[in-house]
C-alpha atoms as a PDB file:
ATOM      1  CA  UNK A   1      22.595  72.945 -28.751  1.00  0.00           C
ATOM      2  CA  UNK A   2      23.007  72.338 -32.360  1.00  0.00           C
ATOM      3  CA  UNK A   3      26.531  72.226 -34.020  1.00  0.00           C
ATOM      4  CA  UNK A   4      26.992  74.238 -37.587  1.00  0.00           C
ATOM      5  CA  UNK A   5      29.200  74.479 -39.888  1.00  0.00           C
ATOM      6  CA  UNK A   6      31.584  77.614 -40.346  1.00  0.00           C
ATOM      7  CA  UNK A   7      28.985  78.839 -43.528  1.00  0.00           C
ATOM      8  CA  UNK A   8      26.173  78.090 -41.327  1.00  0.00           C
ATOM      9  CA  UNK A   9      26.947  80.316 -38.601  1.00  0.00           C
ATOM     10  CA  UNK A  10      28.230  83.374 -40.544  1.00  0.00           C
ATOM     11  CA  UNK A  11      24.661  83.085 -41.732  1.00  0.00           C
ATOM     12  CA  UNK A  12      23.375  83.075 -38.298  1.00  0.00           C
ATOM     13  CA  UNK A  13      25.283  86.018 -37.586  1.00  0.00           C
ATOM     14  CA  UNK A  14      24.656  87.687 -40.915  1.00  0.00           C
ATOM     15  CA  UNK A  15      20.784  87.151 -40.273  1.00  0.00           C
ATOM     16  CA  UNK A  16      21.008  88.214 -36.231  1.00  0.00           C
ATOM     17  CA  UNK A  17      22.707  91.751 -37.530  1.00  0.00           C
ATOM     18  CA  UNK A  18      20.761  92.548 -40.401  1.00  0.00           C
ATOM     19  CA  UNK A  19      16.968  91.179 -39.256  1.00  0.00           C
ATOM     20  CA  UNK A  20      17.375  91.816 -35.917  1.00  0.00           C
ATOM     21  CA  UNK A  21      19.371  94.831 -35.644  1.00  0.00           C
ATOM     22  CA  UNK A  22      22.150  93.395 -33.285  1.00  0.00           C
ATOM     23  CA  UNK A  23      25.843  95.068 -33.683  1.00  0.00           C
ATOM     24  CA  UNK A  24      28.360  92.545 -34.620  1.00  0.00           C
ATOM     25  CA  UNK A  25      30.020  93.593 -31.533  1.00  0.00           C
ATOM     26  CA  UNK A  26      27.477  92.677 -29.115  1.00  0.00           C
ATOM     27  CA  UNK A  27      27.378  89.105 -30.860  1.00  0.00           C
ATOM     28  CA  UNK A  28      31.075  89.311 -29.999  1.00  0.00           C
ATOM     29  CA  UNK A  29      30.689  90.405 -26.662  1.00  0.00           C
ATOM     30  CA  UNK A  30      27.830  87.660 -25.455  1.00  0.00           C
ATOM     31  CA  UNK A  31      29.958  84.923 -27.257  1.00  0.00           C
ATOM     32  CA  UNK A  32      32.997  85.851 -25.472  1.00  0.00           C
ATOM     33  CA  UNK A  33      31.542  86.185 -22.232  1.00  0.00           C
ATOM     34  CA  UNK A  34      29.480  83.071 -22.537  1.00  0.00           C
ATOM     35  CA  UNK A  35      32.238  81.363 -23.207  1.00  0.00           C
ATOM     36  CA  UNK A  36      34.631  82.748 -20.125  1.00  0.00           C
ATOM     37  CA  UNK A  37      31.572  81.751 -17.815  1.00  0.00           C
ATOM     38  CA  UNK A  38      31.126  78.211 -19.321  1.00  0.00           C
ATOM     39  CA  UNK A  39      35.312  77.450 -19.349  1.00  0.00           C
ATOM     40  CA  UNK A  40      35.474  78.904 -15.530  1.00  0.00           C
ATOM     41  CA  UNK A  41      32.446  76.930 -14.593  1.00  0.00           C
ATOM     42  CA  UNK A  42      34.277  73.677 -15.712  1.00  0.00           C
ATOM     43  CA  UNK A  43      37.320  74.387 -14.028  1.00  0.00           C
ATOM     44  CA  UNK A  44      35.641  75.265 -10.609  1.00  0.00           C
ATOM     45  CA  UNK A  45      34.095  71.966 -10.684  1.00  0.00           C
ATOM     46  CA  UNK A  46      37.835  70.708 -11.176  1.00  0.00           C
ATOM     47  CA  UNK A  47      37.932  72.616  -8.280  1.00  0.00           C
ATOM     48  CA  UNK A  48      41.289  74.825  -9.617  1.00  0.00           C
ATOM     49  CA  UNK A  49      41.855  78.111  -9.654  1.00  0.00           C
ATOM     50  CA  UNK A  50      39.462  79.486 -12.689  1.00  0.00           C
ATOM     51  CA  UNK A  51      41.553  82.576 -13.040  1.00  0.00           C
ATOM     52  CA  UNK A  52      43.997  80.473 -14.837  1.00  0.00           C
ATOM     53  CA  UNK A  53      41.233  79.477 -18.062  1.00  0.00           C
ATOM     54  CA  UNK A  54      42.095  83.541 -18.596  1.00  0.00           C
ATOM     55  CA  UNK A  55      45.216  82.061 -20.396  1.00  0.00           C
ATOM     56  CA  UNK A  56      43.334  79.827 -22.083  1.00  0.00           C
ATOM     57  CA  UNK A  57      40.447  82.419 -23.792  1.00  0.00           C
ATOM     58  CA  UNK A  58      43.149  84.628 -24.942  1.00  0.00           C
ATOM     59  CA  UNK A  59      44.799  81.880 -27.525  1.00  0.00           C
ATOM     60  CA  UNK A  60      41.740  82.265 -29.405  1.00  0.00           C
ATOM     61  CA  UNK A  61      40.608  85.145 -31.768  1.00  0.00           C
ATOM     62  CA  UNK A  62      38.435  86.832 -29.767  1.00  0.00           C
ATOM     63  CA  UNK A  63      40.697  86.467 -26.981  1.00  0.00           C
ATOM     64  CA  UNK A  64      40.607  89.810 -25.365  1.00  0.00           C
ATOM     65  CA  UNK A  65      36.383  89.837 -25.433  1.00  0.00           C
ATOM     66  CA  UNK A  66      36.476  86.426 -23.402  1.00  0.00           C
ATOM     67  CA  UNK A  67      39.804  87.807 -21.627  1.00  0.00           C
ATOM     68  CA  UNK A  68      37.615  91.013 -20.045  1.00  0.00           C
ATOM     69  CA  UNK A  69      34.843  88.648 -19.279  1.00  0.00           C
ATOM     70  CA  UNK A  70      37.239  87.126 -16.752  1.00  0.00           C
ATOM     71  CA  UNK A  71      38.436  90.107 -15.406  1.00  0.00           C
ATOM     72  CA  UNK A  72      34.761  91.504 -15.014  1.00  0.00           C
END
């Protein structure tokens, strides 16, 4: 994985949407979700209860896209 700057990945996404045809939402959605899988993956292998990263994902801006992830 290669880390981008802020500029870099609204190009990305600008790029993904217009070349591609993909809704900004769906972006949204995969990010989110990827995200709620990758954060409950690490605390299983902490071996806690990964219902509780749900209170993590939803201090961030996207919160409630990660936030149904977990409840899905």
């Amino acid at each position: 994985m290669k880390a981008v700057s802020v500029a870099q990945m609204r190009e990305i996404d600008r790029r993904t949407i217009d070349d591609f045809g993909i809704p900004s939402m769906i972006l949204m959605e995969n990010a989110g979700r990827i995200t709620a899988e990758t954060i409950i993956k690490y605390f299983n292998t902490l071996r806690g209860n990964p219902r509780l990263s749900s209170f993590f994902l939803l201090l961030n801006d996207t919160g409630y896209l990660p936030g149904k992830a977990v409840d899905e």
